[in-house]
Protein backbone atom coordinates (compact mmCIF):
# COMPACT_ATOMS: atom_id res chain seq x y z
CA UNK A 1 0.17 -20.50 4.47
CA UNK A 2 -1.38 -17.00 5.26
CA UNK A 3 -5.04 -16.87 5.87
CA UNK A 4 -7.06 -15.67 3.04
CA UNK A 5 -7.64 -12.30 2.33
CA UNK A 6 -10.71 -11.27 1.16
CA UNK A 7 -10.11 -9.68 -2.85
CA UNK A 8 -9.71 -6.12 -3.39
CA UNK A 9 -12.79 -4.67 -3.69
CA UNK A 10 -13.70 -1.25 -5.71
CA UNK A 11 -13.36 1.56 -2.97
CA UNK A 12 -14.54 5.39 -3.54
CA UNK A 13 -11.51 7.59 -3.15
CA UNK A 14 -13.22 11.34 -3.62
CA UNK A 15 -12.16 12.75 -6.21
CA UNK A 16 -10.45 9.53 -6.93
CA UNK A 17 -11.71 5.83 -7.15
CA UNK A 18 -9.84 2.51 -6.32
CA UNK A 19 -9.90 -0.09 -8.17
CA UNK A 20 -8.29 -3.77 -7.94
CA UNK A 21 -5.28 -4.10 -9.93
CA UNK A 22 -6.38 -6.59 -12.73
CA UNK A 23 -4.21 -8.69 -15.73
CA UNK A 24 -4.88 -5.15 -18.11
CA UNK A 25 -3.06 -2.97 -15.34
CA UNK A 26 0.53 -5.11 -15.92
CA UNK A 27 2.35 -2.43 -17.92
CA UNK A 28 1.27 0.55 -15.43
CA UNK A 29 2.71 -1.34 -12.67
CA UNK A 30 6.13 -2.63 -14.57
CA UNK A 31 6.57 1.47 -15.92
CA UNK A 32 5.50 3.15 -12.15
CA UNK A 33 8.42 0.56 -10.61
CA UNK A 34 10.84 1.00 -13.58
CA UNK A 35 10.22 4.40 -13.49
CA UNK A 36 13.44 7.06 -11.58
CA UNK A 37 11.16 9.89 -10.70
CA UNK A 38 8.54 7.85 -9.44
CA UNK A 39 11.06 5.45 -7.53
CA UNK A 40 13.24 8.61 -6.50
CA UNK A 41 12.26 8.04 -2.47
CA UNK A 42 11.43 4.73 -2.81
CA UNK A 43 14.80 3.07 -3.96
CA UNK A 44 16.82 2.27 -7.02
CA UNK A 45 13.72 1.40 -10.03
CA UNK A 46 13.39 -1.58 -11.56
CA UNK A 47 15.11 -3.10 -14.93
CA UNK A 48 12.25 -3.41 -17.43
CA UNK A 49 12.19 -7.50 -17.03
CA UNK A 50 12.31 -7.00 -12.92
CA UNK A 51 9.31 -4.70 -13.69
CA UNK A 52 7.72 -7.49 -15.60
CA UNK A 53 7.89 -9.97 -13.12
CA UNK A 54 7.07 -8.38 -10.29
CA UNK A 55 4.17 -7.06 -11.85
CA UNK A 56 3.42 -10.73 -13.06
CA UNK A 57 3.85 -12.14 -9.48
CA UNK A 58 1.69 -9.52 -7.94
CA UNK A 59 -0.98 -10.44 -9.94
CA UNK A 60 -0.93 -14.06 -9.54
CA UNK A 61 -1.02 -13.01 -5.40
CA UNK A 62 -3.83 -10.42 -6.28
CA UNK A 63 -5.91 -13.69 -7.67
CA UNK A 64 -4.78 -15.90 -4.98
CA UNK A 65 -7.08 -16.03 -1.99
CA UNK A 66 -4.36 -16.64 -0.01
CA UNK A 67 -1.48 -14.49 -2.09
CA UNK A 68 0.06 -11.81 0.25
CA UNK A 69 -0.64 -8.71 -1.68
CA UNK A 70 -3.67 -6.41 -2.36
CA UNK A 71 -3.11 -3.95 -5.07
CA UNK A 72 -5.60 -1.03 -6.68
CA UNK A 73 -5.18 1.38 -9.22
CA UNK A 74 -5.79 4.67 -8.31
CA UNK A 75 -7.78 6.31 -10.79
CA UNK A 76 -9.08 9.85 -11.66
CA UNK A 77 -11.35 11.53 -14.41
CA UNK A 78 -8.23 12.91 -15.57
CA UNK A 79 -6.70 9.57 -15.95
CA UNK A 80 -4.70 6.98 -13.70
CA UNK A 81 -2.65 8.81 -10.77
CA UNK A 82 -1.05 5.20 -9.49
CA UNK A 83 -0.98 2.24 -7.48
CA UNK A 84 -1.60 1.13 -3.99
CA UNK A 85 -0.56 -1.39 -3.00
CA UNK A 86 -0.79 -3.64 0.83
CA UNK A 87 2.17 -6.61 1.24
CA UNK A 88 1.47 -9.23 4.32
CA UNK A 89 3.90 -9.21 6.52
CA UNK A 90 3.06 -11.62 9.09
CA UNK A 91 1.23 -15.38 9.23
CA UNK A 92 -2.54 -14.08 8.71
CA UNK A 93 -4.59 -11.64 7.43
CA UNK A 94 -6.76 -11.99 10.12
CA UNK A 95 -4.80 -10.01 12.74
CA UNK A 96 -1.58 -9.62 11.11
CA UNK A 97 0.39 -7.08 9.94
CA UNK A 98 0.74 -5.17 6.14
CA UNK A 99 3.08 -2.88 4.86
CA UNK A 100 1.14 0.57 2.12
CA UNK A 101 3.03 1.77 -0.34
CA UNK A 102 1.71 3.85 -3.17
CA UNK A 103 3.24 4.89 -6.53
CA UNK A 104 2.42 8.05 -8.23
CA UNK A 105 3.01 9.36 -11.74
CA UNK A 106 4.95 12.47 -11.19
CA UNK A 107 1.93 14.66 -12.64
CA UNK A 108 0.00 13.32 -9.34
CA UNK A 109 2.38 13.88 -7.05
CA UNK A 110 1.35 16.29 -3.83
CA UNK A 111 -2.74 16.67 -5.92
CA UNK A 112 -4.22 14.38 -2.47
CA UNK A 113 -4.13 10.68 -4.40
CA UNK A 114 -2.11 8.94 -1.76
CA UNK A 115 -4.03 10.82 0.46
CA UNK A 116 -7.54 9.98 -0.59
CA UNK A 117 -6.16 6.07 -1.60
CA UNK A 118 -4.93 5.46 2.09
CA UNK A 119 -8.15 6.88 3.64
CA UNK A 120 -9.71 4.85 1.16
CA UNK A 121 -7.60 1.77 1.98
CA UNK A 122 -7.71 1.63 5.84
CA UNK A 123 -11.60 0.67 6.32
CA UNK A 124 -11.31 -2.01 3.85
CA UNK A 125 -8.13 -3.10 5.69
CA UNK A 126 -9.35 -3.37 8.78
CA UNK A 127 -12.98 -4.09 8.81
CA UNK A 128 -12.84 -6.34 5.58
CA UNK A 129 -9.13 -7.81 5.86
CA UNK A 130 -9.15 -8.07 9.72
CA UNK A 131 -5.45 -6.62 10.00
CA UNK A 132 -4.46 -4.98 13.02
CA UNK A 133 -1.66 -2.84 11.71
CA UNK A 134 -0.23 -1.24 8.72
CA UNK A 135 2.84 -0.11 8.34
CA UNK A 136 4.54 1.90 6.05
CA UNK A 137 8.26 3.72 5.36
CA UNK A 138 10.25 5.77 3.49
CA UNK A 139 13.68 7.25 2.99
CA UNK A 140 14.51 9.42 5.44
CA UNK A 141 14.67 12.75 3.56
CA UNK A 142 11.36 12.56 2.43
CA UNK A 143 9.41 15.34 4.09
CA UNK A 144 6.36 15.15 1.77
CA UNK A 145 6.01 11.15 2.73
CA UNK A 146 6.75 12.31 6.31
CA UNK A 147 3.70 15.21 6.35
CA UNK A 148 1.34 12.47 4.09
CA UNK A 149 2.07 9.44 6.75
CA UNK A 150 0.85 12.23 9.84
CA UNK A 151 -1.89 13.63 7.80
CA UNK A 152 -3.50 9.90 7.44
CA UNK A 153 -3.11 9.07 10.80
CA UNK A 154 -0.44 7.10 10.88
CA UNK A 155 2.42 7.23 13.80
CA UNK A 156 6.56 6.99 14.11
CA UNK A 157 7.65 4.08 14.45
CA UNK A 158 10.75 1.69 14.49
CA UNK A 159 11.59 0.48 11.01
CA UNK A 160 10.95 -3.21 10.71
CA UNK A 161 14.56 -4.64 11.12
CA UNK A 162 14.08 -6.09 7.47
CA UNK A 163 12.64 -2.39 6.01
CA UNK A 164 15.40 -1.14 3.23
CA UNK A 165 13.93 2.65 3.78
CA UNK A 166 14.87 4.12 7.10
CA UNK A 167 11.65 5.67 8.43
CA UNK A 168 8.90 3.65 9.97
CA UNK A 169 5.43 4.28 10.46
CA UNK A 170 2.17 2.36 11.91
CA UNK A 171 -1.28 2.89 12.11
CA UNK A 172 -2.91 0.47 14.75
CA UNK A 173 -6.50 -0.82 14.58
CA UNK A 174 -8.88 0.62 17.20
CA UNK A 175 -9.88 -2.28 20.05
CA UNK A 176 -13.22 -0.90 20.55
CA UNK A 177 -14.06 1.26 23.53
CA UNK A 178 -10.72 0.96 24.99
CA UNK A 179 -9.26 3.03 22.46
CA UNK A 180 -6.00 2.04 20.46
CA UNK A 181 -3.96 -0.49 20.89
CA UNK A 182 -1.62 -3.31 19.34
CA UNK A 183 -3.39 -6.87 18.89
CA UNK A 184 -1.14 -10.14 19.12
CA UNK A 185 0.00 -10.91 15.77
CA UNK A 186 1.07 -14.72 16.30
């Protein structure tokens, strides 16, 4: 059983705000995954009942101390941009190891959402949630995920060997005065 995660707390986003995803949010996130523009770099979108459950099961983890996902929506004045989203991939919050995606309407595509959401994301991540890396990937031809993943600090990676998009990325929690560097995760 993972180690608890703390919940997803509100996070300022300038001009956007996270929020955590919440039982009223299950439609947006079954319509952003079933969704072909949306999913076009992503991989193939979701049936409609897929799109239900996942959204279902990612709520009952978002509840869960111990459930292996974080979600927020990503909202604006204008209205709601997305979803972030943080998956556990190791044993433990608590030094382990998450993989970010984010899902955008079309109409907030390339407006600085994912940008402002991850920059959001990464204090509570690693200050609250105690991770020591987050990872993230995409298909290969994506230039715009490329150019985002650089801009937020992140680095090129491997892929995970279980990733189905071919390029990795990581972004490494600082160790204090001795700069960066990769904590055991297990």
């Amino acid at each position: 059983m993972p180690t608890p995660a703390p919940g997803a707390a509100a996070l300022p986003a300038p001009p956007f705000r996270l929020r955590p995803f919440a039982e009223g949010d299950l439609a947006l996130y079954a319509a952003l995954f079933a969704d072909a523009e949306v999913m076009r770099a992503v991989g193939t979108p979701f049936a409609a009942d897929r799109a239900e459950r996942a959204a279902s099961a990612s709520l009952r983890h978002q509840r869960d101390d111990a459930g292996r996902f974080r979600h927020w929506v990503i909202e604006h004045a204008e209205g709601t941009a997305g979803l972030l989203g943080l998956a556990l991939r190791s044993d433990a919050w608590c030094a382990g190891e998450a993989e970010l995606g984010v899902l955008l309407w079309p109409a907030w595509q390339a407006r600085g959402a994912a940008t402002a959401a991850i920059t959001a994301v990464r204090p509570w991540a690693f200050d609250v949630a105690e991770l020591a890396v987050l990872t993230c990937h995409h298909a290969e031809a994506h230039a715009g995920a490329a150019a985002l993943m650089h801009r937020v600090g992140f680095t090129p990676c491997p892929p995970r060997a279980d990733a189905p998009l071919p390029m990795g990325w990581e972004c490494v929690r600082e160790l204090g005065a001795g700069g960066l560097g990769r904590l055991p995760l297990g």
